[in-house]
Protein backbone atom coordinates (compact mmCIF):
# COMPACT_ATOMS: atom_id res chain seq x y z
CA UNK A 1 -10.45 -1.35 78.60
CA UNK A 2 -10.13 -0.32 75.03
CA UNK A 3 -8.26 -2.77 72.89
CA UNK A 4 -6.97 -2.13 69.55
CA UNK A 5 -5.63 -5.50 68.84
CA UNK A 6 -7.98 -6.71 66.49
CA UNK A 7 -11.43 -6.37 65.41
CA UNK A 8 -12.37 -10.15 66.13
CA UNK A 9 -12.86 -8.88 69.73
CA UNK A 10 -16.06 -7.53 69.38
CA UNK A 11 -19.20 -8.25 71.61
CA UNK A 12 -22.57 -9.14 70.59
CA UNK A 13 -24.25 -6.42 71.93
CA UNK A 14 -28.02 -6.61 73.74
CA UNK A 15 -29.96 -6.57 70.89
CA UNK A 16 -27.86 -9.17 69.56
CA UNK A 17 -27.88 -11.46 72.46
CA UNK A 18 -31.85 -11.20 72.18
CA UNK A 19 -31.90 -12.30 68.94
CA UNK A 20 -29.71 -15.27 69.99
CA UNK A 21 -31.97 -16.20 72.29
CA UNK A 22 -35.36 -16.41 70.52
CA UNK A 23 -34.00 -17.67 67.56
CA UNK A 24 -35.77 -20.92 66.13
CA UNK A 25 -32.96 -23.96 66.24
CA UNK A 26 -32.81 -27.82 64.61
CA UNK A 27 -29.82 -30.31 63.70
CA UNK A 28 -27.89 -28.84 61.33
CA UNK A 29 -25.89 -31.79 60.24
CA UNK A 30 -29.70 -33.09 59.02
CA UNK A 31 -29.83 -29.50 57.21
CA UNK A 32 -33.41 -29.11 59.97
CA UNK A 33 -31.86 -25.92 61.67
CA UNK A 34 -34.02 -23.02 60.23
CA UNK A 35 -31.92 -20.46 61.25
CA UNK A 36 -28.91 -21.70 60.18
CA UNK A 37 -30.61 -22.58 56.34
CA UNK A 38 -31.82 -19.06 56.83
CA UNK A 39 -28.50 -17.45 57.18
CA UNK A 40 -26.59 -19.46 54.12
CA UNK A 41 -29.75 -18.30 51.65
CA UNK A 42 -29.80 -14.51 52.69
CA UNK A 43 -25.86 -14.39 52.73
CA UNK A 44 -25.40 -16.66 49.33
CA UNK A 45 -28.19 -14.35 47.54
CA UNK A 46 -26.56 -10.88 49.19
CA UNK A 47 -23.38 -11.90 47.37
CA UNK A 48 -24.69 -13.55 43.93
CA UNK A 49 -24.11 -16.91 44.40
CA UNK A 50 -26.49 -20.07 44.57
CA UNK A 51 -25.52 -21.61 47.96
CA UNK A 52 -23.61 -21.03 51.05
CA UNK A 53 -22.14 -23.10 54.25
CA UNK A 54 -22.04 -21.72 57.89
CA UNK A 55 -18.79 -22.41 59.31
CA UNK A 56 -17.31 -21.75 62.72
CA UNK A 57 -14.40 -19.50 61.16
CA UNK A 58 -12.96 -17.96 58.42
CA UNK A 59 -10.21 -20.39 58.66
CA UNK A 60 -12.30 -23.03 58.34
CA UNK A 61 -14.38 -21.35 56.04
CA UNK A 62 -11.35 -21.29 53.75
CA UNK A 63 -9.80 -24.64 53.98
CA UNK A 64 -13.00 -25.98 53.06
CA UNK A 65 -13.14 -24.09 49.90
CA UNK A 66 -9.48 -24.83 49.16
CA UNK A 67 -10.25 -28.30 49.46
CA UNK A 68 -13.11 -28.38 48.17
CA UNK A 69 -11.44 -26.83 44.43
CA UNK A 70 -8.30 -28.96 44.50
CA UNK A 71 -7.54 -32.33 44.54
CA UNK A 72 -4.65 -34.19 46.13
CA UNK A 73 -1.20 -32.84 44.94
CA UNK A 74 -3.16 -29.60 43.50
CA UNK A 75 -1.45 -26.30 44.28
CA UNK A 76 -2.82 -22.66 44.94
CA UNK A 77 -1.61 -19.75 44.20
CA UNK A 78 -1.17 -17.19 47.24
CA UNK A 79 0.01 -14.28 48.37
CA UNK A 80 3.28 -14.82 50.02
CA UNK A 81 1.64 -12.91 53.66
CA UNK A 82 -2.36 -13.89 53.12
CA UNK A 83 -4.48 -15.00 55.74
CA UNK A 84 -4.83 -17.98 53.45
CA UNK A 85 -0.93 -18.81 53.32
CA UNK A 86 0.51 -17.59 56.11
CA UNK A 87 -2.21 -17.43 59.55
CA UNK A 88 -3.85 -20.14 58.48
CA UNK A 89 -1.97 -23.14 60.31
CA UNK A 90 -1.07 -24.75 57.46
CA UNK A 91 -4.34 -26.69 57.03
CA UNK A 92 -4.52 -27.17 53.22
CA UNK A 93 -0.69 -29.13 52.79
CA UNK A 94 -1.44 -30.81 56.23
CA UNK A 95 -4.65 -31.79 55.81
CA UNK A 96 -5.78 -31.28 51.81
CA UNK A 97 -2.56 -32.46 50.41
CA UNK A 98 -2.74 -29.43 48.45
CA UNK A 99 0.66 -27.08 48.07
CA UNK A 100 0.43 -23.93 48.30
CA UNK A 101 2.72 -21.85 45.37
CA UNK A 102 3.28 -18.11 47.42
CA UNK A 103 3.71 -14.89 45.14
CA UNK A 104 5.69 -11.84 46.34
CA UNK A 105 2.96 -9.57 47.01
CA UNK A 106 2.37 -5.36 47.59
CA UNK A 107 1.61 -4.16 51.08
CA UNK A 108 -1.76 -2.93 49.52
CA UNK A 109 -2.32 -7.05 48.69
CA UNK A 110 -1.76 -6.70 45.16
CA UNK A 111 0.40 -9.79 43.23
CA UNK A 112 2.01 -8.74 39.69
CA UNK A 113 0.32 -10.49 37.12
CA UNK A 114 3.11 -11.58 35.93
CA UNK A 115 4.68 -13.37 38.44
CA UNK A 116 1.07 -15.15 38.48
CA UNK A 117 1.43 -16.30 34.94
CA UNK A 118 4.60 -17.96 35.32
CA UNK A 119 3.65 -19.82 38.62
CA UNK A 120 1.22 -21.20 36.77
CA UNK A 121 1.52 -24.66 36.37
CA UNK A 122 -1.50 -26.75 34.07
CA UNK A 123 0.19 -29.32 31.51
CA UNK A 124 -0.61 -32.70 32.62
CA UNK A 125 2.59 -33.74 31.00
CA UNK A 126 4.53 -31.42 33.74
CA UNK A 127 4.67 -34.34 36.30
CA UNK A 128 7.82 -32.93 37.64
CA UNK A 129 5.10 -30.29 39.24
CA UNK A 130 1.92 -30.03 41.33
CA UNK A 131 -1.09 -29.05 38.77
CA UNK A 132 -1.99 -24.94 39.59
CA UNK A 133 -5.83 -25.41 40.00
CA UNK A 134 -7.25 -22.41 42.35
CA UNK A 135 -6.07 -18.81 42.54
CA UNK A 136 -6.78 -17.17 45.88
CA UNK A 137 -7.16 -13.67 46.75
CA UNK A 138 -7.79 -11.30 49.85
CA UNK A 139 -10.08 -8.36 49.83
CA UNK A 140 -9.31 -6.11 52.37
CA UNK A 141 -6.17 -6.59 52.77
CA UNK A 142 -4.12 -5.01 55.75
CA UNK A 143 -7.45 -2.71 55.56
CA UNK A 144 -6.33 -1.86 51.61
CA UNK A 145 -9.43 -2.50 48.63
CA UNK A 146 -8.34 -4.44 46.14
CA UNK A 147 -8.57 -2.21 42.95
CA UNK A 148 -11.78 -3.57 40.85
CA UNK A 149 -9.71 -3.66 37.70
CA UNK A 150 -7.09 -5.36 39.36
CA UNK A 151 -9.39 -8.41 40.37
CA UNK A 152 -10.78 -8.18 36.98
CA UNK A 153 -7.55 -8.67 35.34
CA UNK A 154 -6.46 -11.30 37.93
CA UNK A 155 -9.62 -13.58 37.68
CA UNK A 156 -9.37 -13.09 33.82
CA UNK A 157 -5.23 -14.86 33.57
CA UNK A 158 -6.35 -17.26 36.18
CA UNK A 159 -9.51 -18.65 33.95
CA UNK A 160 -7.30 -18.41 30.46
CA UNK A 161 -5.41 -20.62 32.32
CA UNK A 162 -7.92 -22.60 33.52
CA UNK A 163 -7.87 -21.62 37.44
CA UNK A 164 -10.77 -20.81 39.74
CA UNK A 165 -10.44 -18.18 41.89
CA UNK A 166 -11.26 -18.13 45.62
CA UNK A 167 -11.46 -14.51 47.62
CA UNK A 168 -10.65 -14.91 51.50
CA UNK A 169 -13.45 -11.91 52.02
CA UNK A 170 -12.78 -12.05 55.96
CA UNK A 171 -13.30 -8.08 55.54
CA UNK A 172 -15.01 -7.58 52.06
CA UNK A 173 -18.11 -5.63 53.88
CA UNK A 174 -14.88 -3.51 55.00
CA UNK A 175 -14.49 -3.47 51.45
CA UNK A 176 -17.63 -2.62 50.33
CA UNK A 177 -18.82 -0.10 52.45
CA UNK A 178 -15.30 1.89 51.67
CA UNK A 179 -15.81 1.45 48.07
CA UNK A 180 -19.42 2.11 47.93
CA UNK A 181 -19.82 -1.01 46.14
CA UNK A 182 -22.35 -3.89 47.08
CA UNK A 183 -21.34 -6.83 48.35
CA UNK A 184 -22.30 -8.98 45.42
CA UNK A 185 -19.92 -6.78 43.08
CA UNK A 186 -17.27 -6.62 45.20
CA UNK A 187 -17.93 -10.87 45.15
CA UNK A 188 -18.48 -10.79 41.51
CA UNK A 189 -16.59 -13.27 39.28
CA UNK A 190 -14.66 -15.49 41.87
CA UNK A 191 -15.73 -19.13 42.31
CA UNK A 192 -15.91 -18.83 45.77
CA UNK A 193 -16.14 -16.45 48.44
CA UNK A 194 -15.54 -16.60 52.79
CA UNK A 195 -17.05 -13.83 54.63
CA UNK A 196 -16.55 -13.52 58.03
CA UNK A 197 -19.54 -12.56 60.88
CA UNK A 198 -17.10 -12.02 64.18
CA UNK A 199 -14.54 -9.37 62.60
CA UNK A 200 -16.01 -6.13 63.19
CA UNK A 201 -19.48 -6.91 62.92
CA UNK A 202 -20.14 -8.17 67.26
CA UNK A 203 -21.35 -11.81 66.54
CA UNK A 204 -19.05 -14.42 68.62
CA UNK A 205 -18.69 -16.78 65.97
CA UNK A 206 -18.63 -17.77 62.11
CA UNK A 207 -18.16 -17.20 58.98
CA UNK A 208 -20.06 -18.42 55.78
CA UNK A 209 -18.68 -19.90 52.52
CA UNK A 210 -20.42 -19.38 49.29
CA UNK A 211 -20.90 -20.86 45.96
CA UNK A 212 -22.10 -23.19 43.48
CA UNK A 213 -24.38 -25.84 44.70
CA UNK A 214 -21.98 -28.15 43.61
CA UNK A 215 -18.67 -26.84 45.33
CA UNK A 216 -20.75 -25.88 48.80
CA UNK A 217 -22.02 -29.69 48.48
CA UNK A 218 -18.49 -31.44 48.51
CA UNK A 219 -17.44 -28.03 51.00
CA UNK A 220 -19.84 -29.64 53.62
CA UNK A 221 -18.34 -32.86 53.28
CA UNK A 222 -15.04 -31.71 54.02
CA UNK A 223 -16.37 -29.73 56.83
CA UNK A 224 -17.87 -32.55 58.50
CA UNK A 225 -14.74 -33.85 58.35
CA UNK A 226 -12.81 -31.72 59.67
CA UNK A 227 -15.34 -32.45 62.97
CA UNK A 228 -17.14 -28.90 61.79
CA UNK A 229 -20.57 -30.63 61.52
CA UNK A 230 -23.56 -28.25 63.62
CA UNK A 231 -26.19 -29.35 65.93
CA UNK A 232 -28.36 -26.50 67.18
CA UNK A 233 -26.07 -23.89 65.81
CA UNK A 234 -29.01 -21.55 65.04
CA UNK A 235 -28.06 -19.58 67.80
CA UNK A 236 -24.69 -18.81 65.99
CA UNK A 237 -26.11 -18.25 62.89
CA UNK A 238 -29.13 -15.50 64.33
CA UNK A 239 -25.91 -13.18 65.42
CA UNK A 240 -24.62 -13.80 62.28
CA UNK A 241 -27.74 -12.48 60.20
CA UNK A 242 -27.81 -9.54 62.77
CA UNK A 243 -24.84 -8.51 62.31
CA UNK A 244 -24.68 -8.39 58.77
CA UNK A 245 -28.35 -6.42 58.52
CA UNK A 246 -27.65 -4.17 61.36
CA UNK A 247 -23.65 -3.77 61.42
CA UNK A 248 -22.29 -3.80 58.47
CA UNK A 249 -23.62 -0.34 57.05
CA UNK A 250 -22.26 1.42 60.53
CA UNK A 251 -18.33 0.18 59.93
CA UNK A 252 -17.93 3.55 58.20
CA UNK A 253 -18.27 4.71 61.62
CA UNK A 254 -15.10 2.68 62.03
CA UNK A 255 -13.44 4.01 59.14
CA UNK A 256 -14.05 7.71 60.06
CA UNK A 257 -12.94 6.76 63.70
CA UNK A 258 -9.53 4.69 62.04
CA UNK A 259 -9.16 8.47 60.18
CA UNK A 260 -9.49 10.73 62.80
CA UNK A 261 -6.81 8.08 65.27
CA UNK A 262 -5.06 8.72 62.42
CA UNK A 263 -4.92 12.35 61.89
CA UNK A 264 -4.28 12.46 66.00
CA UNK A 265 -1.47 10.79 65.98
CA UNK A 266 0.24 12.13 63.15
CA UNK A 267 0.39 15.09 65.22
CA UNK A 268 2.42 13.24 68.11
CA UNK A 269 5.94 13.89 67.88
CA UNK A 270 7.91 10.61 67.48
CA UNK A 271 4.98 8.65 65.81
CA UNK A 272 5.54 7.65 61.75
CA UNK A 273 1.82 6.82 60.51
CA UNK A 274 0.59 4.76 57.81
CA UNK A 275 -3.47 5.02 56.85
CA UNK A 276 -5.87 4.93 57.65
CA UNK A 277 -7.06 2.04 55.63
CA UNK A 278 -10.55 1.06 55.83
CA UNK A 279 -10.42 0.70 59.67
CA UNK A 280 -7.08 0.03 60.50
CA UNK A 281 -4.37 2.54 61.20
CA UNK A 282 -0.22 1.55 61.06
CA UNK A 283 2.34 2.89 63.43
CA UNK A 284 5.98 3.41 63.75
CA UNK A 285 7.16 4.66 66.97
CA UNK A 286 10.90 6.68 66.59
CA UNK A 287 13.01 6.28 69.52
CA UNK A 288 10.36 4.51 71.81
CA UNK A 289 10.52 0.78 71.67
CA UNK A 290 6.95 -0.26 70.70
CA UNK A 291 6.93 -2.76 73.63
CA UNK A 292 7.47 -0.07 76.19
CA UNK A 293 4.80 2.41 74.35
CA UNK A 294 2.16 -1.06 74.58
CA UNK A 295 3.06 -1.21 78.68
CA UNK A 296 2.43 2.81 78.76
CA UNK A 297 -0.84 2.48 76.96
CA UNK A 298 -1.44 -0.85 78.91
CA UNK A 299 -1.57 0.97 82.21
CA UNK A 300 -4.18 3.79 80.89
CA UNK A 301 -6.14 0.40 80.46
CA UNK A 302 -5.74 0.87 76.50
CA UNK A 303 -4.69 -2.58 74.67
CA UNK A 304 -2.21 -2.88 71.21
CA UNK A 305 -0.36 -5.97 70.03
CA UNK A 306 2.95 -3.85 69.45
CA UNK A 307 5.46 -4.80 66.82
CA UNK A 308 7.42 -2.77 64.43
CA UNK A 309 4.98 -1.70 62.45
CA UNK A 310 1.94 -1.72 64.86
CA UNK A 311 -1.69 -1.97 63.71
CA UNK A 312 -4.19 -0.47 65.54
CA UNK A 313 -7.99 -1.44 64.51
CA UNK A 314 -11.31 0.74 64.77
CA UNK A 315 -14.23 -1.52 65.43
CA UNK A 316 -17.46 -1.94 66.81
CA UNK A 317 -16.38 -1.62 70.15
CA UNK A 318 -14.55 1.33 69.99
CA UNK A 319 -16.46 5.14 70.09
CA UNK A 320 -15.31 8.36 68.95
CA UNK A 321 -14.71 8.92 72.72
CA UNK A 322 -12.48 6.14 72.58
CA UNK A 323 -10.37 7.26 70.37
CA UNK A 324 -9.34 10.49 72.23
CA UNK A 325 -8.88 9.02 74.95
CA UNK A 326 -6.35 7.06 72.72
CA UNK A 327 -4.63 10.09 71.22
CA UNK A 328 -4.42 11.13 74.80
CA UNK A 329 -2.74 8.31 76.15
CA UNK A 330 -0.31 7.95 73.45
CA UNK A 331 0.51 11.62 73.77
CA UNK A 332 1.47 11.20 77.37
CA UNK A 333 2.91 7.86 76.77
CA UNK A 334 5.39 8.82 74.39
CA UNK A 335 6.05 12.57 75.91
């Protein structure tokens, strides 16, 4: 089966699994698990920052760092379709009190600056209004970099105004690697960052938070809280180092496969393509109804989440192989 759905569907591969099993574990809640403390230094120093928290997802990842900016009756500001606003359950108004404020947003992620400014919301004599504290990005978004001077500019009006600024980073090695920037500039100059271990990358589960010692600090309490305290999680967290020191540099494998699904299908009659972006490919299928095109590819044991714009993603998983044998399939399927 080859399944384009996502790239959270990755599997730890042998070498991984190995890893897993040999690695040295302790009770995390008591901070004693070596390979979890392990993890949250190497990631939190890869991406500038003095401290990090292993979570069990990027959701959770995120929520804690929302919560852990604002207060009660705080607001965010967020892309009207981020992972942060709109996949997210919900968790920061149900859970943090905290309101998100959604801006119209680009397809490549971007928000006008302007429509940021006048969101914002700061004077304490405004008590009509929930006080703006915490601006929150998404880098990649869809598969689309961020621009570096559009961050720049964005973190900039968010601190004249007195925001932090969060970046949901689920894919910012994505982001990196495509940019040929490191990780730690790609990080640079937000308050807070969530990378994620599973998308992409074969480890089963996490993500970690990073930041000041201060915000990771209250970011564990909340995560405890939210019933996200770790026992012998050092099993967890040895994929997760894995994966970042021996999969990240190989997802431009995954962006030259994304190009090259791409550039086949383009060349299929009937098929309206948008991409490739990092590793993700868009599709439009004209005069095939995208849930008869999934059943088609279904039955040449190939997997997509069809809608009308359907996103097929290049990932660990998936070999150059694969992806003829995908342009193959959808050739016949929509023939």
């Amino acid at each position: 089966m080859i399944d384009l759905r996502s790239d959270t569907l990755t599997q730890p591969t042998e070498e991984m699994r190995a890893v897993m099993s040999a690695a040295a574990v302790g009770d995390d809640v008591y901070g004693e698990d070596p390979t979890v403390n392990a993890l949250e230094e190497f990631t939190s120093d890869l991406l500038g920052f003095p401290a990090g928290m292993f979570a069990v997802s990027g959701t959770q990842a995120n929520l804690c760092g929302i919560m852990a900016h604002c207060q009660r009756g705080d607001e965010y500001l967020v892309g009207q379709t981020a992972h942060t606003y709109k996949f997210e359950g919900g968790g920061a108004a149900v859970l943090g009190s905290i309101q998100p404020q959604p801006i119209e947003m680009s397809s490549a992620g971007v928000m006008d600056l302007a429509a940021i400014d006048a969101a914002i919301k700061r004077q304490p004599s405004m008590n009509h209004f929930a006080l703006s504290t915490l601006l929150c990005l998404e880098n990649t978004y869809s598969g689309r970099v961020l621009p570096a001077d559009y961050v720049a500019s964005a973190q900039e009006l968010a601190r004249s105004h007195g925001l932090r600024v969060h970046l949901d980073g689920a894919r910012l090695w994505n982001a990196a690697v495509a940019s040929g920037r490191s990780p730690a500039e790609i990080a640079q100059g937000f308050d807070s960052v969530s990378v994620c271990l599973s998308k992409g990358l074969g480890a089963p589960v996490g993500s970690v938070l990073v930041g000041s010692v201060d915000l990771i600090a209250e970011a564990r309490r909340w995560r405890k809280m939210l019933g996200g305290g770790l026992r012998q999680a050092g099993i967890l967290a040895a994929a997760g180092r894995y994966a970042i020191e021996k999969h990240v540099d190989r997802l431009s494998v995954d962006h030259a496969n994304a190009a090259r699904l791409a550039k086949g299908l383009s060349e299929i009659p009937g098929v309206a393509v948008d991409g490739p972006f990092t590793n993700m490919v868009f599709v439009e299928f004209e005069g095939a109804a995208p849930k008869e095109v999934e059943a088609k590819l279904l039955s040449a044991s190939i997997k997509i989440a069809a809608a009308v714009s359907t996103r097929l993603i290049c990932h660990l998983d998936i070999s150059t192989d694969d992806v003829d044998r995908v342009l193959a399939a959808f050739r016949s399927a929509l023939r």
